[in-house]
Structures are given as C-alpha cells and as structure tokens.
N, C-alpha and C. Protein backbone atom coordinates (compact mmCIF):
# COMPACT_ATOMS: atom_id res chain seq x y z
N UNK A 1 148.19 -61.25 197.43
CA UNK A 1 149.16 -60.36 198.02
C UNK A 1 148.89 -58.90 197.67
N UNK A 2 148.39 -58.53 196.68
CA UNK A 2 148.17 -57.21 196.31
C UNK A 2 147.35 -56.38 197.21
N UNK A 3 145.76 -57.24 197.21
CA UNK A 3 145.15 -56.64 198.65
C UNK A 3 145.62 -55.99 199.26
N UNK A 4 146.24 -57.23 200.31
CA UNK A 4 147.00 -57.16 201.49
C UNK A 4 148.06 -55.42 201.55
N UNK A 5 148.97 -55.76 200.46
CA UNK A 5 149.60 -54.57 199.96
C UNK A 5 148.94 -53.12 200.57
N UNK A 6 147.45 -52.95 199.46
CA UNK A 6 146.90 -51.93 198.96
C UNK A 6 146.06 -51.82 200.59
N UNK A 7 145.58 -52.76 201.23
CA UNK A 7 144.79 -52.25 202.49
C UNK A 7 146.04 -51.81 203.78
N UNK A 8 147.42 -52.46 203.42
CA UNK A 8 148.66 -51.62 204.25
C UNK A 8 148.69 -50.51 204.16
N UNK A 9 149.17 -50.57 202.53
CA UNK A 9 149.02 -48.78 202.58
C UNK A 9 148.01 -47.82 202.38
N UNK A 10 146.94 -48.24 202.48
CA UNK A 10 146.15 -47.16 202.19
C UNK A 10 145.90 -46.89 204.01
N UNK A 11 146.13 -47.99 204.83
CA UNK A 11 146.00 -47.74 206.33
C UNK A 11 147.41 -46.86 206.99
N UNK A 12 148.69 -47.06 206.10
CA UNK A 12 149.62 -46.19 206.35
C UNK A 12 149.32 -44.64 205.91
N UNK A 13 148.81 -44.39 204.80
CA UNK A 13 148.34 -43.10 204.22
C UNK A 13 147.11 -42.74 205.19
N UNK A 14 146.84 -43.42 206.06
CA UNK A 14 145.23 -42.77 206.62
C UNK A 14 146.33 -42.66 207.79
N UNK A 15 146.96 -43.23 208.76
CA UNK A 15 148.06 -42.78 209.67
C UNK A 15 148.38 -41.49 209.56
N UNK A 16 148.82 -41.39 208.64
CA UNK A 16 149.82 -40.28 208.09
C UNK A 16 149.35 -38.64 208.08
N UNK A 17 148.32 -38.74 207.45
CA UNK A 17 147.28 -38.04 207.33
C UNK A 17 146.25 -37.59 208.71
N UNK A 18 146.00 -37.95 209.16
CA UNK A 18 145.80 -38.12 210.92
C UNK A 18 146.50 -37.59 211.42
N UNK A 19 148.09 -37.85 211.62
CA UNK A 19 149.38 -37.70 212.50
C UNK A 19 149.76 -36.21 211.89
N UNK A 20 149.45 -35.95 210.68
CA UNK A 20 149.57 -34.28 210.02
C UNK A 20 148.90 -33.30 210.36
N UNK A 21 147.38 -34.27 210.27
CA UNK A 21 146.44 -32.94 210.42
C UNK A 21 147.05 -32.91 212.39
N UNK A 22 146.45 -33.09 212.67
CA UNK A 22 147.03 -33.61 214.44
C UNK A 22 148.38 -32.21 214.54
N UNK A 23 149.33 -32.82 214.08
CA UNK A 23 150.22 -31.88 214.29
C UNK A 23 149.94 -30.42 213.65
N UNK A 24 149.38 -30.21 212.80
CA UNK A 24 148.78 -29.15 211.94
C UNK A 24 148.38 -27.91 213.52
N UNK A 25 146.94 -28.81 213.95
CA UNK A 25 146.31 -28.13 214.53
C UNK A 25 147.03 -27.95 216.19
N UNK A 26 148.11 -28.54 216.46
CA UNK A 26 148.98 -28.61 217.56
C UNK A 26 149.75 -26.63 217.59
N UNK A 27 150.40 -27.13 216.28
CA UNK A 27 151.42 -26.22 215.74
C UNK A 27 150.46 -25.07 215.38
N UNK A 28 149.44 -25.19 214.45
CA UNK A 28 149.15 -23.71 214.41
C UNK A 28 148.09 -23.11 215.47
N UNK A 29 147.39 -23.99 215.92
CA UNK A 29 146.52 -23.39 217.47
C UNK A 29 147.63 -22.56 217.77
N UNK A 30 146.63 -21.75 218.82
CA UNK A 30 147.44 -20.65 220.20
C UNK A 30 147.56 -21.58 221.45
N UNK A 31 148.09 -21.00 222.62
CA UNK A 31 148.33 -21.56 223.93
C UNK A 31 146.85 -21.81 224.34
N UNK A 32 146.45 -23.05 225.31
CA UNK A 32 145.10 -22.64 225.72
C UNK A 32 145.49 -22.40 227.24
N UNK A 33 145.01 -22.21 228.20
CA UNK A 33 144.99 -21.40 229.24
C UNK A 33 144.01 -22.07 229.84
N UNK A 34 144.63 -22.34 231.57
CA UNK A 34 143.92 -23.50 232.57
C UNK A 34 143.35 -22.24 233.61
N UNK A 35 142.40 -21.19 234.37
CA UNK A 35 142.48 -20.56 234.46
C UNK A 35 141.89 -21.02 235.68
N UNK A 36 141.77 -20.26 237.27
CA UNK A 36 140.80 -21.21 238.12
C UNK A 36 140.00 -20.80 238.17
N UNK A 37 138.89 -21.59 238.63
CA UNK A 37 137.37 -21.88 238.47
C UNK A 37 137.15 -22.60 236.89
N UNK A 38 137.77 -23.08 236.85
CA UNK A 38 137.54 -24.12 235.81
C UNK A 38 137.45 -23.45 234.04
N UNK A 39 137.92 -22.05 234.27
CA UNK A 39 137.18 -21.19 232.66
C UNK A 39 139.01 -21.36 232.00
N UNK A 40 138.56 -21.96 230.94
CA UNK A 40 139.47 -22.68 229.83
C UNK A 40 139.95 -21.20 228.68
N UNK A 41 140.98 -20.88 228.48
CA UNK A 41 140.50 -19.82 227.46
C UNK A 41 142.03 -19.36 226.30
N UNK A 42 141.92 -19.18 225.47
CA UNK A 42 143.18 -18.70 224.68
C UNK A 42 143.20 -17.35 224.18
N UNK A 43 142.32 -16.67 224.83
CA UNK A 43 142.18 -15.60 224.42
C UNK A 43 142.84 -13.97 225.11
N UNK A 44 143.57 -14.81 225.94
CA UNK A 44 144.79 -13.61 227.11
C UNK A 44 145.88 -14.07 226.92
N UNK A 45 147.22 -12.86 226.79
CA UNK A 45 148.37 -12.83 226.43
C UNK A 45 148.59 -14.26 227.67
N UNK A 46 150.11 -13.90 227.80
CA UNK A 46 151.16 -15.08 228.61
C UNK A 46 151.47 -14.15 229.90
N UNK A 47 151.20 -12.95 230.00
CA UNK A 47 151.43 -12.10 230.95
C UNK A 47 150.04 -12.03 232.02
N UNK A 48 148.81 -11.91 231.54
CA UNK A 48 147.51 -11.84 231.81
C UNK A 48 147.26 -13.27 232.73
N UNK A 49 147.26 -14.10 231.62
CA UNK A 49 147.60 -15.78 232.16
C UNK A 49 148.29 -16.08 233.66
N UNK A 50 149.61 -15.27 233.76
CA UNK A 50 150.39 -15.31 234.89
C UNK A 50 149.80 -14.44 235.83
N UNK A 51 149.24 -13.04 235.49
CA UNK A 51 148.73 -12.54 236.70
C UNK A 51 147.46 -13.02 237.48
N UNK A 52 147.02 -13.82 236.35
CA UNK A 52 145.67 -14.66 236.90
C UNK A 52 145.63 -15.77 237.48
N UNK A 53 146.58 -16.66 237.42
CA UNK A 53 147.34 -17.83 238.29
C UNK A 53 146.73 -18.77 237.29
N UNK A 54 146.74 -18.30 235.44
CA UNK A 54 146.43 -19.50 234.60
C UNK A 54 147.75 -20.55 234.29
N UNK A 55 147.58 -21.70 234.21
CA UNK A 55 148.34 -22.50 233.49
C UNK A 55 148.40 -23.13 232.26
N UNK A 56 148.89 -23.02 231.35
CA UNK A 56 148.89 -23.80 230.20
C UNK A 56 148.58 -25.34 229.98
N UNK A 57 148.27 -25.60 228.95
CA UNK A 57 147.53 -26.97 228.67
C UNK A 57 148.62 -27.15 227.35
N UNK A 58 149.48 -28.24 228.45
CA UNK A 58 150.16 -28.79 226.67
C UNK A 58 149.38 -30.20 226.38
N UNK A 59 149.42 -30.33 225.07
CA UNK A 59 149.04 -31.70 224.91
C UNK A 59 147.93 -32.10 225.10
N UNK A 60 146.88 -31.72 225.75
CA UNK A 60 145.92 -32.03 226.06
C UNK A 60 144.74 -31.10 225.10
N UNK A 61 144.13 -32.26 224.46
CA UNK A 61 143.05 -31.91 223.78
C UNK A 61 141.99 -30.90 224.76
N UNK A 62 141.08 -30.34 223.79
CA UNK A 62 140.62 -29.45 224.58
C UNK A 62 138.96 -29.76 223.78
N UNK A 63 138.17 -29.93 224.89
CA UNK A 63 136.60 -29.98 223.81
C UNK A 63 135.49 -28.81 223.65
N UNK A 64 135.26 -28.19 223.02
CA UNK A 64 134.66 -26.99 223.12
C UNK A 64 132.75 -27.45 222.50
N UNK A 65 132.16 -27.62 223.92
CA UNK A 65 130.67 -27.78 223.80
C UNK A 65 129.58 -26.53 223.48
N UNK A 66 129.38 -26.33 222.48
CA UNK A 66 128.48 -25.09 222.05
C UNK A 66 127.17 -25.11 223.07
N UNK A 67 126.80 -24.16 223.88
CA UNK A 67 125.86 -23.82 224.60
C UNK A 67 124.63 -23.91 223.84
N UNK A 68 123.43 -24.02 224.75
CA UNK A 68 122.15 -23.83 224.27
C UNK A 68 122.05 -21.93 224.09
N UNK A 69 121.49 -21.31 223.38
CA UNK A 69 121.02 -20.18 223.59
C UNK A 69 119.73 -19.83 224.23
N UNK A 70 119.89 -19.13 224.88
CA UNK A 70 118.56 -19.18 225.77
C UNK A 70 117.62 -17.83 224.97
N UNK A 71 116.60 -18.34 224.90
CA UNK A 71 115.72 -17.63 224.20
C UNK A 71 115.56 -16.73 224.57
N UNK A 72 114.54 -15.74 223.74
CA UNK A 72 114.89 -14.17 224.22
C UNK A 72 113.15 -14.19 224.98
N UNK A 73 113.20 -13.49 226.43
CA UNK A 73 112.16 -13.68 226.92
C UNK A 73 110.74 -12.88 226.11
N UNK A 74 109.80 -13.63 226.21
CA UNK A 74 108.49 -13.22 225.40
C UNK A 74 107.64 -12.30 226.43
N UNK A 75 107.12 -11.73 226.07
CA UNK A 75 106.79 -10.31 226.51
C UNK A 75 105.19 -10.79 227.27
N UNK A 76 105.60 -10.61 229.01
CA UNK A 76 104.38 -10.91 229.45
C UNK A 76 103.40 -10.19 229.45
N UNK A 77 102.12 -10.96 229.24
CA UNK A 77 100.85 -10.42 229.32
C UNK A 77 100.46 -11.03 230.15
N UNK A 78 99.85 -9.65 230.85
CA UNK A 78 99.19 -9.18 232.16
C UNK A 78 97.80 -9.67 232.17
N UNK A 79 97.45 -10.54 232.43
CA UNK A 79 96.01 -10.91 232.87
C UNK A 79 94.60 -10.13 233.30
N UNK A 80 95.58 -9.44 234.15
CA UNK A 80 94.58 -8.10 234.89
C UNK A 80 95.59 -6.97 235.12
N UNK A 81 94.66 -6.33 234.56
CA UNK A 81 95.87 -4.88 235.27
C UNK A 81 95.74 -4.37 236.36
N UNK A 82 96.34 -2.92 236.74
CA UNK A 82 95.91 -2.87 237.99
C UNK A 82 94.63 -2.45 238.51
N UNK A 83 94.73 -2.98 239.79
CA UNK A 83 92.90 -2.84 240.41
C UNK A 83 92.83 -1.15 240.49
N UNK A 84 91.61 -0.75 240.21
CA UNK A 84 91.24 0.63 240.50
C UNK A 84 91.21 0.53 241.95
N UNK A 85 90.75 1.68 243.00
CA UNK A 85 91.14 1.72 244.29
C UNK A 85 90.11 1.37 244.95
N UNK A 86 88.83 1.57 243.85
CA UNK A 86 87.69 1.14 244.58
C UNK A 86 87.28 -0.30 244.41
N UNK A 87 87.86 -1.39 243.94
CA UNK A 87 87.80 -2.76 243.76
C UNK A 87 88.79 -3.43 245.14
N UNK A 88 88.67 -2.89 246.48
CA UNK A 88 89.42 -3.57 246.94
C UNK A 88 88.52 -4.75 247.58
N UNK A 89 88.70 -5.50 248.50
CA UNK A 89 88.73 -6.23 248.73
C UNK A 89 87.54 -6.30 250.26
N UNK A 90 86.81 -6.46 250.63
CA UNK A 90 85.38 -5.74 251.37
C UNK A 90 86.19 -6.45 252.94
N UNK A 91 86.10 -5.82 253.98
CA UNK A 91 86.36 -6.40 254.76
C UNK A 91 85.81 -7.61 255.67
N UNK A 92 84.47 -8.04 255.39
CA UNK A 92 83.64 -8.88 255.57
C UNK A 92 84.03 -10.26 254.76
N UNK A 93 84.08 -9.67 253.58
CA UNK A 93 84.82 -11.17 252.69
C UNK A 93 86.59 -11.27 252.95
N UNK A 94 87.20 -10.45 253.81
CA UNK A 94 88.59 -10.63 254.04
C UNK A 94 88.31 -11.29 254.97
N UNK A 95 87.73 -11.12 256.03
CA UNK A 95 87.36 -11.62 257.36
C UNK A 95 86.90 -13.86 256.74
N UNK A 96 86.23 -13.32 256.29
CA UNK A 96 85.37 -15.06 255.62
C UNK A 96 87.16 -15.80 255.29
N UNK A 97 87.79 -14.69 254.39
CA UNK A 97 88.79 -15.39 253.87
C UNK A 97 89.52 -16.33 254.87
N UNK A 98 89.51 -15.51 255.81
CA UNK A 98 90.74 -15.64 257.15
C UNK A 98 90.23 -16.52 257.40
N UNK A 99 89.25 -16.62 257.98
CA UNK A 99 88.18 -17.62 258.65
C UNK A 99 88.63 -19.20 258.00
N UNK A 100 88.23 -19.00 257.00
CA UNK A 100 88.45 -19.82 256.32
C UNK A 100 89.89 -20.77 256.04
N UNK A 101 90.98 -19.91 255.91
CA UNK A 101 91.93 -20.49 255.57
C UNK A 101 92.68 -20.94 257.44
N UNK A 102 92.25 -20.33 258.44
CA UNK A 102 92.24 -20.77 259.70
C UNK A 102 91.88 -21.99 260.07
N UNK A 103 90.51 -22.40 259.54
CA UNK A 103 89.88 -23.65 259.73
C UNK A 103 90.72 -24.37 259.08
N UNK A 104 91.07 -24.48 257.22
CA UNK A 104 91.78 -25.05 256.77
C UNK A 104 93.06 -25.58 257.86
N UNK A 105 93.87 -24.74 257.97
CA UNK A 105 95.29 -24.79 258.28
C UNK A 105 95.00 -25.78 259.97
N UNK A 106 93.90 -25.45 260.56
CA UNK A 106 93.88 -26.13 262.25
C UNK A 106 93.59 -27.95 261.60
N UNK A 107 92.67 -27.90 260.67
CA UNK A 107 92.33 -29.38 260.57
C UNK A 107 93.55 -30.45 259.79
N UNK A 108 94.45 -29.38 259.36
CA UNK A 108 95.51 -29.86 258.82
C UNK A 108 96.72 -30.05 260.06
N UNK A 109 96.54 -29.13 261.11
CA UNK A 109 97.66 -29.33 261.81
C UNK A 109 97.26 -30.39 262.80
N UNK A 110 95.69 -30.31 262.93
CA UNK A 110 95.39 -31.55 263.74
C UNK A 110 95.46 -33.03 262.88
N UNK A 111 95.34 -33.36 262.16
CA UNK A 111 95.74 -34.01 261.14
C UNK A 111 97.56 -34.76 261.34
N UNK A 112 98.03 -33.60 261.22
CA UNK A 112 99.84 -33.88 261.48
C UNK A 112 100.16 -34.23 262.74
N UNK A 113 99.11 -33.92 263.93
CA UNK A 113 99.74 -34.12 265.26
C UNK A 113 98.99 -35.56 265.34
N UNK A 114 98.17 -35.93 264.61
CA UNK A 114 97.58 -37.24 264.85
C UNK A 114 98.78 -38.31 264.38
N UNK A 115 98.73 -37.95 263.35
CA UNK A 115 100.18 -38.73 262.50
C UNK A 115 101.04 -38.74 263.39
N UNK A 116 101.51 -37.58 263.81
CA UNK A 116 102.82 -37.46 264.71
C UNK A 116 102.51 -38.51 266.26
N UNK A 117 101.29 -38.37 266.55
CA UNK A 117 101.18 -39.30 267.88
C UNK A 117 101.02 -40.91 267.17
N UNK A 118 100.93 -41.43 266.29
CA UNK A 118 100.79 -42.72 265.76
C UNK A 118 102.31 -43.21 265.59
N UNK A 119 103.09 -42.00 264.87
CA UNK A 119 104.42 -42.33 264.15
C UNK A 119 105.40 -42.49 265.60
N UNK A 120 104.81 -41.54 266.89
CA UNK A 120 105.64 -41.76 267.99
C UNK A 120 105.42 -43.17 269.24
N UNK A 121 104.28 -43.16 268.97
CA UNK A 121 104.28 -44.45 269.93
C UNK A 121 104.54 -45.98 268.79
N UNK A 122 104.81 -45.73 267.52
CA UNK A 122 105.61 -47.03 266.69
C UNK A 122 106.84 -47.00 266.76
N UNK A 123 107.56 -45.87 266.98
CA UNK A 123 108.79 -45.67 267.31
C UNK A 123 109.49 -46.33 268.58
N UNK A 124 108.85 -45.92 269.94
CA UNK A 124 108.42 -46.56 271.30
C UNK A 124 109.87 -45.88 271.57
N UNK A 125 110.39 -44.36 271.61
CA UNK A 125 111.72 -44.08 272.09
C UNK A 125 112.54 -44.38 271.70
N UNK A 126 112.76 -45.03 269.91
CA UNK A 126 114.24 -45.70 269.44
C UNK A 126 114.24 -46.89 269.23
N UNK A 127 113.19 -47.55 269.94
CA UNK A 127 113.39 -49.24 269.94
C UNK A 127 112.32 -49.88 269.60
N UNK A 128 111.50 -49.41 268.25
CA UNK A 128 110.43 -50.43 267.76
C UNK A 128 110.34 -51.74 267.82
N UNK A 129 109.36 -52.06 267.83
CA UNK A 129 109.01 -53.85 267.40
C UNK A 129 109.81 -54.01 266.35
N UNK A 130 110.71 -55.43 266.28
CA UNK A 130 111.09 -55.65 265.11
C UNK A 130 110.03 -56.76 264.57
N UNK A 131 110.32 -56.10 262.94
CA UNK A 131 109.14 -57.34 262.22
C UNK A 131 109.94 -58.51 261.60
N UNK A 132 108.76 -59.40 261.20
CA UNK A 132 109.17 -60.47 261.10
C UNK A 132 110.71 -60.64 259.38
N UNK A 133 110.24 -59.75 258.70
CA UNK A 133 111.69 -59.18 257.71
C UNK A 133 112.72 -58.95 257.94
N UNK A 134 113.27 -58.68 259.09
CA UNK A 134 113.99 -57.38 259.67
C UNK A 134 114.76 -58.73 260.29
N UNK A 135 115.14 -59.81 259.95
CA UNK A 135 116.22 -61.07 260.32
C UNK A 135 117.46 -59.79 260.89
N UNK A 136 117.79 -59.83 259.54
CA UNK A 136 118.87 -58.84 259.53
C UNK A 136 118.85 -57.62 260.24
N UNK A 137 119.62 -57.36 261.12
CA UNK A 137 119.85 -56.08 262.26
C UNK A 137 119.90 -54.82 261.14
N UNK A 138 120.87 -54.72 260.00
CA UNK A 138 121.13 -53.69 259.73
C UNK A 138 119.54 -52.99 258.68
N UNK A 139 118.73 -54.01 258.71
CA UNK A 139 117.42 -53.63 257.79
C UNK A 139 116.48 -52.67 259.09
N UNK A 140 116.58 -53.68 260.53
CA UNK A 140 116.02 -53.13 261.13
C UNK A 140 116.59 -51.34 261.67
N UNK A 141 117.79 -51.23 261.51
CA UNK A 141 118.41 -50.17 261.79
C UNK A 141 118.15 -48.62 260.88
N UNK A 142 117.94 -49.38 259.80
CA UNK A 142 117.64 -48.72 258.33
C UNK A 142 116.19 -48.37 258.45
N UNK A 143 115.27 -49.10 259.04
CA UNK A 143 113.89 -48.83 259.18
C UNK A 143 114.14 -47.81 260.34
N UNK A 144 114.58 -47.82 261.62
CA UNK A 144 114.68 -47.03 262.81
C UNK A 144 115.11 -45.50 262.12
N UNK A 145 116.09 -45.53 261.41
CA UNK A 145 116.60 -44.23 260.70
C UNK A 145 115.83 -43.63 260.00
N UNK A 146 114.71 -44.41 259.11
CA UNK A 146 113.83 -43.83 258.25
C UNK A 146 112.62 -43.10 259.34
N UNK A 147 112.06 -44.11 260.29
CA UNK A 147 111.61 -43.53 261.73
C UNK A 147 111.85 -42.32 261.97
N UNK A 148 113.11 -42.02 262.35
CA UNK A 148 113.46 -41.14 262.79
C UNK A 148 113.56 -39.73 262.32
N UNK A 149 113.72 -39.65 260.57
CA UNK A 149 113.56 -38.92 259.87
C UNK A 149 111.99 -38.41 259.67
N UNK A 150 111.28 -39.82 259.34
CA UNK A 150 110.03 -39.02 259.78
C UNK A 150 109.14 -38.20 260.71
N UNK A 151 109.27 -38.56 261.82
CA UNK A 151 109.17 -38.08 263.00
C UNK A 151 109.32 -36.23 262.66
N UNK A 152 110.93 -36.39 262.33
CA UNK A 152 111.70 -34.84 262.10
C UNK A 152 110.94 -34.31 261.51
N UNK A 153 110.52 -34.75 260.61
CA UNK A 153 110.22 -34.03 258.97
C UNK A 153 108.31 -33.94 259.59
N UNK A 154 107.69 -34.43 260.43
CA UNK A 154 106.57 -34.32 260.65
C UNK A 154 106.44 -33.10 262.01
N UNK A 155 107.56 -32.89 262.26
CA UNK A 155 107.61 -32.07 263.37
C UNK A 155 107.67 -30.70 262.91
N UNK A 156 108.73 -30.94 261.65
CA UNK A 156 108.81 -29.59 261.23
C UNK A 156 107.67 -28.62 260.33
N UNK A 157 107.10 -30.01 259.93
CA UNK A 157 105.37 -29.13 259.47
C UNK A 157 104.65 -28.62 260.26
N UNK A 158 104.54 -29.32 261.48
CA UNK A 158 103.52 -28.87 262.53
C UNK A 158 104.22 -27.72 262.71
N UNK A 159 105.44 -26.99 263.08
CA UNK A 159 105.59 -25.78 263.70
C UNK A 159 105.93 -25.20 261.76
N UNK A 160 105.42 -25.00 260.96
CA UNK A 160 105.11 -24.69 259.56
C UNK A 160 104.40 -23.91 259.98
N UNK A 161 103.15 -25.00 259.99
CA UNK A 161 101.49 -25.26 259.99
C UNK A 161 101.20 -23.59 261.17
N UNK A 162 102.07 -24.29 262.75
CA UNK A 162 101.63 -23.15 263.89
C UNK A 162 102.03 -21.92 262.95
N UNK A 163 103.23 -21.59 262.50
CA UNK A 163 104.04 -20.45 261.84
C UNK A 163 102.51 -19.70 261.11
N UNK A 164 102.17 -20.57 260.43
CA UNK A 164 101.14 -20.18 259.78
C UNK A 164 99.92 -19.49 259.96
N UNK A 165 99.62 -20.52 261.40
CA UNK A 165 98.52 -20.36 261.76
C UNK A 165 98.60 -18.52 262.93
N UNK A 166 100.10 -18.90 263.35
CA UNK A 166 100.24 -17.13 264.14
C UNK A 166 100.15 -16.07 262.99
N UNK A 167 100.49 -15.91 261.27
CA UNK A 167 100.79 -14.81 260.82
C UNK A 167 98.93 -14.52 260.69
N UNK A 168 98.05 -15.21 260.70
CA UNK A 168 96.60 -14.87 260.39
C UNK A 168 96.36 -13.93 261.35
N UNK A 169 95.34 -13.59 261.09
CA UNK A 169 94.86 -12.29 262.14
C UNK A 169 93.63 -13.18 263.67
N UNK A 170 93.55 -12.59 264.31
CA UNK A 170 92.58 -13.42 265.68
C UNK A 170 91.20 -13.07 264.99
C-alpha cells in the first residue's frame, strides 16, 4: 500500500505543478494578437490590434518556430572581368555561331513534329485503339487524357522551338 500511496502522490504533485506553471504562464504572458494574413504578434497595444482588424487568442497555446537564418551572402567572384572593346566577338565566328545553333534548333523541331505526327495518328481524333489492359473504361479514359496532354505539351515546344528559330538572324 505505501507504493501505491507514494506513486498517487507524487502523480498528484506532478498535476499540480503542471496546472501552476500552466497558469503561471497564462496569467503573466501579454495578450497575443490574431492579425490577418496569418502574422501572430503581442507586441501592439489593444488599440493598434483594433485598428488592424487583430483578434485576440484566448486560451489557445501559441507555438513560436525559430527561423533558419539565412546566411550572409559571400562575395562573388567574377570569373572574367570585363571584355576590353577589342575582344569582341568576329563577325564570321558570330555568323558560324548562328549557323550553328539554327541547324541545332531545325533538327530538333523536326524531331518534335515527327513525334507530334506519331503521337497524332495514335490518338486517331480522341478515339484510340483500346489495349488489351484497358478492360476497364475509366483506365482507357485516363490513357486518352494523358494523350491529350501530350499532344498539348508537344505542340507547345514546336511553336518554342519556331519562337526560337524566328529571334536568329536569316
């Protein structure tokens, strides 16, 4: 019986103690302040609060998450500085450049319109072949939608790609 006793009360004294500090920090905290856009704060009178359309927080615990500090930015170094005036750029090798990134960009857009003519005649206007998985209507529906997105999303590269291919020079 003594135990029993001594683990009562020492669980009534840990109650107690809890229920004090608790009220402690109830009673001597300030008001906290519901403010909108979500910024929590106790640091404006009851007048400030009201002109700001804050509301008070009774009762309700409040959790205060300490931020990361964001480091202080490190001081970039410049790789190259600036070009003198006579390092520009030769117009013969600007020309190659163009050239170049022209060819790039056409074999890529021919590339996408190939895709795009494969991805459109599997499509067949909305109403693909269904495969032999596709029991279920709503799988096949789910495949048609994914279809369809691709299609979009392959369309919108190609006029990227053209975008691209007009800002180059002839």
């Amino acid at each position: 019986m003594g135990v029993r006793r001594l683990v009562r009360w020492s669980l009534v004294g840990w109650a107690a103690g809890a229920a004090a500090v608790a009220q402690a920090q109830v009673a001597g905290g300030s008001v906290v302040y519901r403010c909108p856009g979500n910024v929590y704060t106790d640091a404006i009178t009851a007048q400030e609060a009201k002109d700001k359309g804050c509301r008070t927080l009774e009762g309700a615990p409040v959790t205060v998450v300490q931020g990361v500090r964001p480091r202080a930015a490190a001081p970039s170094v410049a790789t190259s500085g600036p070009r003198p005036a006579d390092s520009k750029v030769e117009p013969g090798e600007q020309r190659a450049r163009d050239s170049d990134a022209r060819r790039i960009l056409d074999s890529e857009l021919r590339m996408e319109m190939e895709r795009l003519a494969i991805l459109q005649k599997e499509f067949n206007n909305g109403e693909p072949e269904r495969r032999g998985d596709e029991r279920n209507y709503q799988k096949y529906q789910d495949r048609v939608a994914e279809m369809k997105a691709t299609i979009a999303r392959k369309e919108s590269d190609i006029a990227a790609l053209r975008r691209e291919l007009g800002k180059l020079p002839q």
